[in-house]
Protein backbone atom coordinates (compact mmCIF):
# COMPACT_ATOMS: atom_id res chain seq x y z
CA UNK A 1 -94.59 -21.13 -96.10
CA UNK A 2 -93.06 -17.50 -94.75
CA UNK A 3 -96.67 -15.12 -93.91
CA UNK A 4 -94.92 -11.23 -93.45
CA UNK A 5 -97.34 -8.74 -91.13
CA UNK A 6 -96.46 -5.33 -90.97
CA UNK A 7 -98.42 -3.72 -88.38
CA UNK A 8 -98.16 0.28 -88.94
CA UNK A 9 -100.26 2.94 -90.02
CA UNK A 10 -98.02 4.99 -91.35
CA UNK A 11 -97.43 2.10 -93.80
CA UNK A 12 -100.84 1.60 -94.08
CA UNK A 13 -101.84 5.31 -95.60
CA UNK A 14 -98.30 5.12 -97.77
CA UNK A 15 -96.49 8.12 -95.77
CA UNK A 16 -93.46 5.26 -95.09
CA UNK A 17 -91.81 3.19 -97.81
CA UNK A 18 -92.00 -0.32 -96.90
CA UNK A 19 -89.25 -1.75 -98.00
CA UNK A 20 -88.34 -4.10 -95.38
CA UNK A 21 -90.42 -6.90 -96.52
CA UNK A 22 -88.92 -6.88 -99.87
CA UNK A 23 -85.42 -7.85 -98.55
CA UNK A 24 -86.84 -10.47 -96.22
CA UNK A 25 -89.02 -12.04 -99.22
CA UNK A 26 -85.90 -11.89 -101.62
CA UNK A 27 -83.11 -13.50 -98.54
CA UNK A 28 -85.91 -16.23 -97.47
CA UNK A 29 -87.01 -17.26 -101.06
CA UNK A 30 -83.04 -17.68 -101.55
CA UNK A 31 -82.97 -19.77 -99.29
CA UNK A 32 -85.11 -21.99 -100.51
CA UNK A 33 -88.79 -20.69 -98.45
CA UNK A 34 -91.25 -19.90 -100.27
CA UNK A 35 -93.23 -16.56 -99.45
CA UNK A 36 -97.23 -16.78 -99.27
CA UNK A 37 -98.69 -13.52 -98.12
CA UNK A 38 -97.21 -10.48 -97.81
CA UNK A 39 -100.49 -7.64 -95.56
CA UNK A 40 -99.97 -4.64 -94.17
CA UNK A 41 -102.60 -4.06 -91.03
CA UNK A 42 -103.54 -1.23 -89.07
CA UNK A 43 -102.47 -0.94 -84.72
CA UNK A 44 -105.87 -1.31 -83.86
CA UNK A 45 -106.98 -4.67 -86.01
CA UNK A 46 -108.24 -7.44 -84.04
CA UNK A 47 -105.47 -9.27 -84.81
CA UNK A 48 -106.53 -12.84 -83.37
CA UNK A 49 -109.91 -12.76 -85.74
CA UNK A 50 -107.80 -11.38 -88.70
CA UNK A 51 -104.86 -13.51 -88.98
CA UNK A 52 -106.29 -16.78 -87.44
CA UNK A 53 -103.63 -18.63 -87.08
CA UNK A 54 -103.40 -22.51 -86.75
CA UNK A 55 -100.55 -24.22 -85.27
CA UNK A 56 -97.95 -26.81 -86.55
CA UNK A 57 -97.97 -26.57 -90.05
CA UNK A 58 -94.44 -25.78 -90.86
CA UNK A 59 -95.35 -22.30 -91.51
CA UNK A 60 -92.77 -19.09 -90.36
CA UNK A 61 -94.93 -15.40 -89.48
CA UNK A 62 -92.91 -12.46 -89.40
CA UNK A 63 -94.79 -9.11 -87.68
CA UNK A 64 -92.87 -6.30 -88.33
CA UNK A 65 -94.13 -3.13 -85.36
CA UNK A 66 -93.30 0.64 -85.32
CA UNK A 67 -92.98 -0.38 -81.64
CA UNK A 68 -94.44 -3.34 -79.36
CA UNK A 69 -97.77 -4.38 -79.66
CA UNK A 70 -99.12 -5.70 -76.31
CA UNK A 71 -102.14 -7.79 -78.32
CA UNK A 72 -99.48 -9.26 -81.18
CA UNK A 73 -97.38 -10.78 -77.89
CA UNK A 74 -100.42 -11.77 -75.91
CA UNK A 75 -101.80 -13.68 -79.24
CA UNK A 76 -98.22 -15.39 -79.64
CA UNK A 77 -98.42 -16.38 -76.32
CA UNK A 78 -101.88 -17.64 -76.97
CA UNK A 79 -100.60 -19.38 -79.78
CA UNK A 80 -97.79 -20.96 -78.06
CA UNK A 81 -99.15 -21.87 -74.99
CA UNK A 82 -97.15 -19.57 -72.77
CA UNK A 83 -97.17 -16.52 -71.33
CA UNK A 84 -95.79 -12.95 -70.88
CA UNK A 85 -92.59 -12.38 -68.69
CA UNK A 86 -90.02 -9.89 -68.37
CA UNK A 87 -86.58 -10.37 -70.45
CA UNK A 88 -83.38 -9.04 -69.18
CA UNK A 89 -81.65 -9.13 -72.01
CA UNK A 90 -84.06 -6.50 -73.60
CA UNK A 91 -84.91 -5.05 -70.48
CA UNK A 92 -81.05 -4.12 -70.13
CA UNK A 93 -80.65 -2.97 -73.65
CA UNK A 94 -83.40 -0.43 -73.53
CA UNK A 95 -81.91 0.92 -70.79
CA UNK A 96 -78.73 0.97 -72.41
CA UNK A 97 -80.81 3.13 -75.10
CA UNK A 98 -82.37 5.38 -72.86
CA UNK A 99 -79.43 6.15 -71.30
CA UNK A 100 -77.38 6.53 -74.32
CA UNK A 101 -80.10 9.14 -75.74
CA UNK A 102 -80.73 10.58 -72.37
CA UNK A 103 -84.14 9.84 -72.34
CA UNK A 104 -86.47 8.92 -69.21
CA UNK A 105 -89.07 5.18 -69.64
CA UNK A 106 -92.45 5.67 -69.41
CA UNK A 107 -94.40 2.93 -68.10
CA UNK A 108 -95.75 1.43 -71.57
CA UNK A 109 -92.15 1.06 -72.48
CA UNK A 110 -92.48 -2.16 -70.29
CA UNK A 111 -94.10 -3.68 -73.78
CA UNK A 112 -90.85 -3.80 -74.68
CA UNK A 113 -89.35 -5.93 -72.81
CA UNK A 114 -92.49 -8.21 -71.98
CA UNK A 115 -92.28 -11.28 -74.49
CA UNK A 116 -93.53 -14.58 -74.78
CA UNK A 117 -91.80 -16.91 -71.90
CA UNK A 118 -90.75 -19.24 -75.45
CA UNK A 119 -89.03 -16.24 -76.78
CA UNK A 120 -85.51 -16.01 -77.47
CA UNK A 121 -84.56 -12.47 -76.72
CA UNK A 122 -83.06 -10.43 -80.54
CA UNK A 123 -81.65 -7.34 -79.31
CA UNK A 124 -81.77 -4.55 -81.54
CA UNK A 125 -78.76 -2.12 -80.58
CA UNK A 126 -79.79 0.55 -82.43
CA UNK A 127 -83.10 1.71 -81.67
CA UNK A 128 -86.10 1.40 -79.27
CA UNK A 129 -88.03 -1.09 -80.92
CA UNK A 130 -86.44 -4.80 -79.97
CA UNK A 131 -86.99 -8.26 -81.46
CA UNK A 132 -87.76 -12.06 -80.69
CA UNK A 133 -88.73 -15.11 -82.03
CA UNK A 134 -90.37 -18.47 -80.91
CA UNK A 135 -90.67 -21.83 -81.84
CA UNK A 136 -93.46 -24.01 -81.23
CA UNK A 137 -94.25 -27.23 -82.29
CA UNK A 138 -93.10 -27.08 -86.39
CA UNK A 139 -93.82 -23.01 -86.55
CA UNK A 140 -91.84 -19.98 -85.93
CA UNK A 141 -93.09 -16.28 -85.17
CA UNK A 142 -90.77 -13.75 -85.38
CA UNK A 143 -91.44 -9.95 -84.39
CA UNK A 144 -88.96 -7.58 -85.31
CA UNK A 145 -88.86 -3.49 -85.50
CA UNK A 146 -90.10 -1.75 -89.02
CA UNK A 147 -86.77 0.14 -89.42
CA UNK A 148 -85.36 -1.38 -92.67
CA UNK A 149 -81.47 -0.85 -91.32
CA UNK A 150 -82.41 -1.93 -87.56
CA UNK A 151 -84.34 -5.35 -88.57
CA UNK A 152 -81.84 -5.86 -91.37
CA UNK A 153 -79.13 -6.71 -88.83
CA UNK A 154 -80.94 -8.33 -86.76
CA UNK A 155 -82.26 -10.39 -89.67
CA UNK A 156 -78.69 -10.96 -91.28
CA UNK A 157 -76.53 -11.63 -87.56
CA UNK A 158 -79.34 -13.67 -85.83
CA UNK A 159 -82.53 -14.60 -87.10
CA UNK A 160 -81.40 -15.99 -90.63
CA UNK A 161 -79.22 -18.73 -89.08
CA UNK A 162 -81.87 -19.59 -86.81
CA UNK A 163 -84.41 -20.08 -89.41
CA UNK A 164 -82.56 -21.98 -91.56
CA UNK A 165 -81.20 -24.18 -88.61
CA UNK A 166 -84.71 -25.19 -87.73
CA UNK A 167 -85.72 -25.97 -91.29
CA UNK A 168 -85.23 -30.13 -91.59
CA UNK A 169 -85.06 -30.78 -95.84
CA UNK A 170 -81.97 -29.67 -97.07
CA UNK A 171 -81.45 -27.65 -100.72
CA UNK A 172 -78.63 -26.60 -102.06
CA UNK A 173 -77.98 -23.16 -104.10
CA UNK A 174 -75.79 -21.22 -106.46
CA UNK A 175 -76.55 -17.22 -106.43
CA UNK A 176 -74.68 -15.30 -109.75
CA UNK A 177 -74.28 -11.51 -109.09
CA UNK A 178 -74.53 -9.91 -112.39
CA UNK A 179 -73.80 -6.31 -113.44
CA UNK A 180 -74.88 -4.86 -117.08
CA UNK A 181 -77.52 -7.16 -118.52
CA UNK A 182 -81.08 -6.70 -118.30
CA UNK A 183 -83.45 -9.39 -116.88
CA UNK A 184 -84.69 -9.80 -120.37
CA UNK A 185 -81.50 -10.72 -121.87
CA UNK A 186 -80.63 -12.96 -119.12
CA UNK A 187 -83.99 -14.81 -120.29
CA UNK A 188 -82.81 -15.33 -123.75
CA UNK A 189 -79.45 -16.19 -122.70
CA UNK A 190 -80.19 -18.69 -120.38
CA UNK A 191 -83.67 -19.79 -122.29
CA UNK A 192 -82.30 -23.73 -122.17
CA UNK A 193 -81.44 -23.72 -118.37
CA UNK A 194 -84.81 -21.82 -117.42
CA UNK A 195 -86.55 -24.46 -119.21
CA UNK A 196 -84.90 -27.32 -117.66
CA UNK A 197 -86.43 -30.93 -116.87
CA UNK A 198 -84.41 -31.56 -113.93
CA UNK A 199 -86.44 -29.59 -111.31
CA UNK A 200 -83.56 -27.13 -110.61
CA UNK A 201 -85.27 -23.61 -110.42
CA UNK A 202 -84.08 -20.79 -111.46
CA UNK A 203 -84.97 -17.17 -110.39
CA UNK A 204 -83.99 -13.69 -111.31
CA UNK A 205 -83.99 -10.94 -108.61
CA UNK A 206 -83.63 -7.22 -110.43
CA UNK A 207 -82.39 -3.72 -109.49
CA UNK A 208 -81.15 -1.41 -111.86
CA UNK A 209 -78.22 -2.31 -113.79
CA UNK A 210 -78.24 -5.55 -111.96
CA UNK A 211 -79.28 -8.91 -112.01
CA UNK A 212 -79.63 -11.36 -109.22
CA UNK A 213 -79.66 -15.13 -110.64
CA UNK A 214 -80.64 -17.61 -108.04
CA UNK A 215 -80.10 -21.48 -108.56
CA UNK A 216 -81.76 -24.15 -106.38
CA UNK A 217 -82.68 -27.76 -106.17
CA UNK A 218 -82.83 -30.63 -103.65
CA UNK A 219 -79.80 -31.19 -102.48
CA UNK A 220 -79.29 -34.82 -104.27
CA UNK A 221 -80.10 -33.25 -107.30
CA UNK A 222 -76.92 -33.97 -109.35
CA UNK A 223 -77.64 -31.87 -112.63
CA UNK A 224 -77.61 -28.51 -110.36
CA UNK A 225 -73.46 -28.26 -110.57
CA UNK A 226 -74.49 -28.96 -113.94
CA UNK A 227 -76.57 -26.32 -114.87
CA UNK A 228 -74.65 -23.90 -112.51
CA UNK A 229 -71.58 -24.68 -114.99
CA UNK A 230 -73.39 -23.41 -117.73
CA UNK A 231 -74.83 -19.81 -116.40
CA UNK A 232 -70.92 -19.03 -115.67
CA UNK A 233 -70.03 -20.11 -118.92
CA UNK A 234 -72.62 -18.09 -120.86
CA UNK A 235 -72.56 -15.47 -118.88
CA UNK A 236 -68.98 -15.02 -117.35
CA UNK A 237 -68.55 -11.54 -117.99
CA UNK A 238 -71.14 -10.16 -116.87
CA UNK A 239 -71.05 -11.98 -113.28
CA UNK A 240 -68.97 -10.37 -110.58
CA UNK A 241 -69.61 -13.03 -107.66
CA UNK A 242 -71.05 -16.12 -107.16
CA UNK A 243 -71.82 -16.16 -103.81
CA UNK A 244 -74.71 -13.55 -102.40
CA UNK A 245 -72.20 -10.32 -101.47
CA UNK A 246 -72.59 -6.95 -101.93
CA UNK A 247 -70.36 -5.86 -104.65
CA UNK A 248 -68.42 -3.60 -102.89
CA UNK A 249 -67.38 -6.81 -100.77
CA UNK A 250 -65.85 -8.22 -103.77
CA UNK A 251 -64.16 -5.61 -104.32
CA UNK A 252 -62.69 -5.54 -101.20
CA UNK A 253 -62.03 -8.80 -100.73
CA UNK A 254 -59.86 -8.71 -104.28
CA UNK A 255 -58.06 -5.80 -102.96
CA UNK A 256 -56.99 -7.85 -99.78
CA UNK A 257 -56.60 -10.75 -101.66
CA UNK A 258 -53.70 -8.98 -104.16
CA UNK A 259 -52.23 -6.85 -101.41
CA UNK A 260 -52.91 -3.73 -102.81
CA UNK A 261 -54.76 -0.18 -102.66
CA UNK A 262 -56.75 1.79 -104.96
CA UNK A 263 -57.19 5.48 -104.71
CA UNK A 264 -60.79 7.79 -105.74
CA UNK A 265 -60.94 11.06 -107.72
CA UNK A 266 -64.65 11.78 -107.57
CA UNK A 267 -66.55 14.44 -108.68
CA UNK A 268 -70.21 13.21 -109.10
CA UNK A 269 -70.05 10.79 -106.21
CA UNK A 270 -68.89 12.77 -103.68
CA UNK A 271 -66.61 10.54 -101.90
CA UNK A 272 -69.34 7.63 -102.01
CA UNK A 273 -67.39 5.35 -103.67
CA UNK A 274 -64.40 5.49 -100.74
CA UNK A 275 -67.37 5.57 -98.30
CA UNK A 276 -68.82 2.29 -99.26
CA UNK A 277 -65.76 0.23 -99.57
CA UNK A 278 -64.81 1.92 -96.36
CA UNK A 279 -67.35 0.46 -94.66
CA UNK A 280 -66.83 -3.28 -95.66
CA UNK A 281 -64.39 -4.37 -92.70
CA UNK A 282 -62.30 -2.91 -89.73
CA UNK A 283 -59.45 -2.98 -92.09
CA UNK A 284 -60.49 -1.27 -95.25
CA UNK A 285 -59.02 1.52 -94.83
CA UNK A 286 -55.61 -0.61 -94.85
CA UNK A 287 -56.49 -0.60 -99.15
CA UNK A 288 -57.44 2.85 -100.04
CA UNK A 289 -54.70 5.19 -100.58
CA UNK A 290 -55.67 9.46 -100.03
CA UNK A 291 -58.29 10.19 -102.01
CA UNK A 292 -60.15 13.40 -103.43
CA UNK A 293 -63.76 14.90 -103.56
CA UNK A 294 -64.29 17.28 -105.58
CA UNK A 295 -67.44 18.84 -105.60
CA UNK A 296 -68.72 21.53 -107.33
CA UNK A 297 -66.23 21.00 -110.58
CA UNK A 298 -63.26 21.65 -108.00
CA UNK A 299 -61.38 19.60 -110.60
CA UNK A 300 -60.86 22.97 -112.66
CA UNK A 301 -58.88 24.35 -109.61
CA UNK A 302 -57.11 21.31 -108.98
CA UNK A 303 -53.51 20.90 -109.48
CA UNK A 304 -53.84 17.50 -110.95
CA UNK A 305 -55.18 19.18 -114.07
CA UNK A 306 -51.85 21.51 -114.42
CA UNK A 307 -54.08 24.62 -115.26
CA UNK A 308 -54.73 22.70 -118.81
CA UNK A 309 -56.92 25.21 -120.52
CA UNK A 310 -57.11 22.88 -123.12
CA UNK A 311 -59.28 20.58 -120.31
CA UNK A 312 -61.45 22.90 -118.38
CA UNK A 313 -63.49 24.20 -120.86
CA UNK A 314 -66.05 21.71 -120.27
CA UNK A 315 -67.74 20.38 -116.66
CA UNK A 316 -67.90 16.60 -118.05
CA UNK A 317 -66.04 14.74 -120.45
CA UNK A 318 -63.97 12.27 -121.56
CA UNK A 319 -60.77 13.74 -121.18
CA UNK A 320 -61.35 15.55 -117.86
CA UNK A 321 -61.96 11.84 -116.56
CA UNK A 322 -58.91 10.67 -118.19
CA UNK A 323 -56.24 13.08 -117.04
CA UNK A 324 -57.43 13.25 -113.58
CA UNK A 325 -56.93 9.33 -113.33
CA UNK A 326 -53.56 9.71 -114.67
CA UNK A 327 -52.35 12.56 -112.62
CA UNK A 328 -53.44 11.34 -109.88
CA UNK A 329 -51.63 8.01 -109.94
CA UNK A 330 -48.60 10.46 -110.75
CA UNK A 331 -48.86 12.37 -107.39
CA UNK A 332 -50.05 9.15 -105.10
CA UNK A 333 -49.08 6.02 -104.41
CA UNK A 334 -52.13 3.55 -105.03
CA UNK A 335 -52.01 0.71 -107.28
CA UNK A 336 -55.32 1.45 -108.85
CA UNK A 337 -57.57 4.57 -109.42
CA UNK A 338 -61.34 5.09 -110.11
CA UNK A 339 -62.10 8.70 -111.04
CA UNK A 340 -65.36 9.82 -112.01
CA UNK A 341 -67.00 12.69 -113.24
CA UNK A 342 -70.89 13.14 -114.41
CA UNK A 343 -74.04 14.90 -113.76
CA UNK A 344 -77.18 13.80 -112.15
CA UNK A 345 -79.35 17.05 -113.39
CA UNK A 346 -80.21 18.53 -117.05
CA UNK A 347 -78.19 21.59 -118.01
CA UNK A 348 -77.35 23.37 -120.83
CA UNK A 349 -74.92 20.47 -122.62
CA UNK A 350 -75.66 17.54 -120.69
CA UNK A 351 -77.85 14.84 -120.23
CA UNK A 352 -79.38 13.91 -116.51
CA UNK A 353 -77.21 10.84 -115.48
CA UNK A 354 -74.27 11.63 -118.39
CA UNK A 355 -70.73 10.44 -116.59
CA UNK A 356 -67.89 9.29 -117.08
CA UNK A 357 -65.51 6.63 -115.32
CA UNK A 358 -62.27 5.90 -115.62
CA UNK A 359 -60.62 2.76 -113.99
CA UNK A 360 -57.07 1.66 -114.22
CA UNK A 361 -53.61 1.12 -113.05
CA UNK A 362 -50.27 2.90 -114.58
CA UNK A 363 -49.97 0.53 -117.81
CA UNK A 364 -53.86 1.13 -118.84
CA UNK A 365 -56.77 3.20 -117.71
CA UNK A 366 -60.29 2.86 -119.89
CA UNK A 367 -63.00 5.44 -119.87
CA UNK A 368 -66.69 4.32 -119.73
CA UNK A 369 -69.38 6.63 -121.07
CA UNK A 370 -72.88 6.02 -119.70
CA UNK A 371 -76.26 7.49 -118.88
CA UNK A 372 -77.88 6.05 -116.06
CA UNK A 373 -81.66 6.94 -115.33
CA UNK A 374 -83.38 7.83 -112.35
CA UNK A 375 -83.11 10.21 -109.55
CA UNK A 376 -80.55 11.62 -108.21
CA UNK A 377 -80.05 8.72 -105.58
CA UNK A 378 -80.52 6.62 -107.65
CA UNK A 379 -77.85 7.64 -110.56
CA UNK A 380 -74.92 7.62 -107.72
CA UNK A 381 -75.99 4.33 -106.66
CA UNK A 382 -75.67 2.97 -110.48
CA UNK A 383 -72.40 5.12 -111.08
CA UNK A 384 -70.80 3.29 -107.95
CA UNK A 385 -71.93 -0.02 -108.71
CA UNK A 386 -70.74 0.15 -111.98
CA UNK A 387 -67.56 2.14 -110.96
CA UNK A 388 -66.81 -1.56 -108.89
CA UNK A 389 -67.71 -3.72 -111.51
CA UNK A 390 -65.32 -2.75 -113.76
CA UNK A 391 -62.24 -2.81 -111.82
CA UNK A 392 -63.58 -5.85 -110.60
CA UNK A 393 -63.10 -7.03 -113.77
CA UNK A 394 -59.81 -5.90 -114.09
CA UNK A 395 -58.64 -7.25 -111.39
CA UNK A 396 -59.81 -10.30 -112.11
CA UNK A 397 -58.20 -9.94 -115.99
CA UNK A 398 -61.75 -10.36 -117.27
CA UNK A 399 -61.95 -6.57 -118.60
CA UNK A 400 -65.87 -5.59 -120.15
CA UNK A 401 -66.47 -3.44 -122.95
CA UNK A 402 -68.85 -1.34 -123.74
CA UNK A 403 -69.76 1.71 -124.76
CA UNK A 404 -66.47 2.85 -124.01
CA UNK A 405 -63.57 5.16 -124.95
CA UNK A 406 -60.51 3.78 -124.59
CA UNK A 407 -58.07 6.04 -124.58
């Protein structure tokens, strides 16, 4: 059983979004741990009467601190039968921090570096806050910083492995990412598997536009391949990985795979696509050819529309889309293109979320309409994602259809 604390008041009174626990319920229950209790508590609680905790029943407690809580570590230790002592490791990376930021220690900074003597040291090079974890007897407590991007990397380059290393019955997994099905269709689609005798769970994790669809059984359970087979089958164009990878890793990984580089015109994205697949590996930028942003309908200055009157007339549309993929293959050298053009506000002629994306090569280039919902954060993120997915399924020959304007 996984028990997630977080101990902060902003939390607490709803002035931060917590989303951190979200992503370590959804990358735990993945892997096959079950969540229990998710609480949000206050700095001052008395935390030994309110969590009372009983050792060596298998169970894993994150606490999750705006910074370090001198009572959480004392209880640990308590809990563990150890005590407090210095760490170098953390006591070198905070000054590593403070000298990076130019900032002096004060003496409760100390916290930070005081953990249980049990503790293996997680250094969190990013901010103030650091991280450890102990094992004793058959449990594990785990204290990591409330910063969603700090305690993510901890999480993902440490902490994960460690977890799963200590964890003795084995299951084995399948994880589909899907792109352009809702969960409720993926219910009806897959209403035989879901319903399965064979004790081979099956679990859907949703964001908009996408579907997470996570397989899992004992690891001698023979009719998981099985079942496995038949999600792919049923579902094969709508699923852009089978492994648990961002999709812009996909996308990079089929770009390095092939050899070859793909070039952005974007309007309504404002160079997020090229940002995100940038950011993938050391060697991305080896498989994106000079690109363009253009904001503010800069497309209706640009030469790659030739002055075509005929094109300019309007901010967002089908055609605008189209010839800006095609002239800029012309003028560059990339393999592939991905222009987009949309709106995330209401005006005049348009619908909020109203865009259009064109993907292709020189021997075809389609043109997607959609309308995605949301704010406007929200509307880039689903125009990217779905810019990937479908040259994703290009690439991999697998093209999907729909509402679309091929032209």
């Amino acid at each position: 059983m996984v028990y997630i604390y977080t101990i902060s008041d902003k939390a607490l009174m709803g002035k931060q979004v917590n989303i951190l626990p979200a992503y370590l319920s959804e990358s735990l229950f993945k892997n096959n741990l079950k969540i229990e209790q998710q609480t949000i508590l206050s700095s001052g609680t008395d935390l030994k009467s309110k969590l009372n905790i009983s050792t060596n029943n298998g169970n894993i407690y994150f606490f999750l601190v705006e910074k370090a809580c001198k009572q959480l570590n004392e209880y640990i230790c308590e809990l563990s039968n150890c005590t407090l002592l210095d760490n170098p490791y953390l006591k070198n990376a905070l000054h590593e921090y403070y000298k990076k930021h130019n900032l002096v220690p004060s003496k409760d900074d100390e916290n930070e570096w005081q953990i249980p003597s049990l503790a293996r040291a997680v250094v969190n090079p990013n901010g103030f806050v650091q991280g450890y974890i102990v094992t004793y007897k058959n449990d594990i407590f785990c204290v990591l910083p409330n910063n969603y991007n700090e305690a993510r990397e901890m999480f993902d380059d440490v902490i994960l492995d460690f977890i799963l290393s200590n964890q003795k019955k084995k299951y084995r997994s399948y994880t589909f990412k899907t792109f352009g099905l809702s969960e409720n269709g993926i219910v009806q689609a897959l209403a035989t598997e879901i319903k399965n005798k064979f004790k081979v769970s099956i679990n859907l994790f949703s964001k908009p536009f996408e579907v997470d669809i996570v397989l899992k059984s004992d690891y001698s359970n023979e009719h998981l391949d099985e079942i496995a087979k038949n999600v792919l089958i049923k579902l094969d164009k709508y699923i852009y990985a089978v492994e648990d990878v961002p999709i812009e890793k996909v996308l990079y990984e089929l770009l390095k795979l092939n050899d070859i580089k793909i070039g952005f015109v974007e309007d309504v994205t404002c160079g997020e696509l090229m940002s995100r697949l940038n950011k993938q590996a050391p060697d991305a930028k080896k498989y994106i050819a000079p690109s363009l942003v253009l904001t503010n309908k800069d497309y209706k200055k640009s030469k790659l529309l030739n002055n075509d009157n005929s094109l300019i007339q309007t901010d967002i549309d089908a055609n605008v889309v189209y010839k800006l993929a095609v002239e800029y293959l012309k003028q560059n050298d990339a393999d592939l293109v991905i222009s987009t053009v949309g709106t995330t506000t209401v005006s005049q002629d348009t619908l909020a979320g109203l865009c259009y994306i064109a993907v292709g090569d020189r021997n075809e280039i389609h043109v997607y309409k959609n309308i995605f919902k949301g704010s406007h954060e929200e509307i880039v993120d689903c125009i990217c994602t779905a810019s990937y997915f479908y040259l994703i399924k290009k690439l991999k020959k697998n093209d999907f259809h729909f509402q679309q304007i091929t032209v």
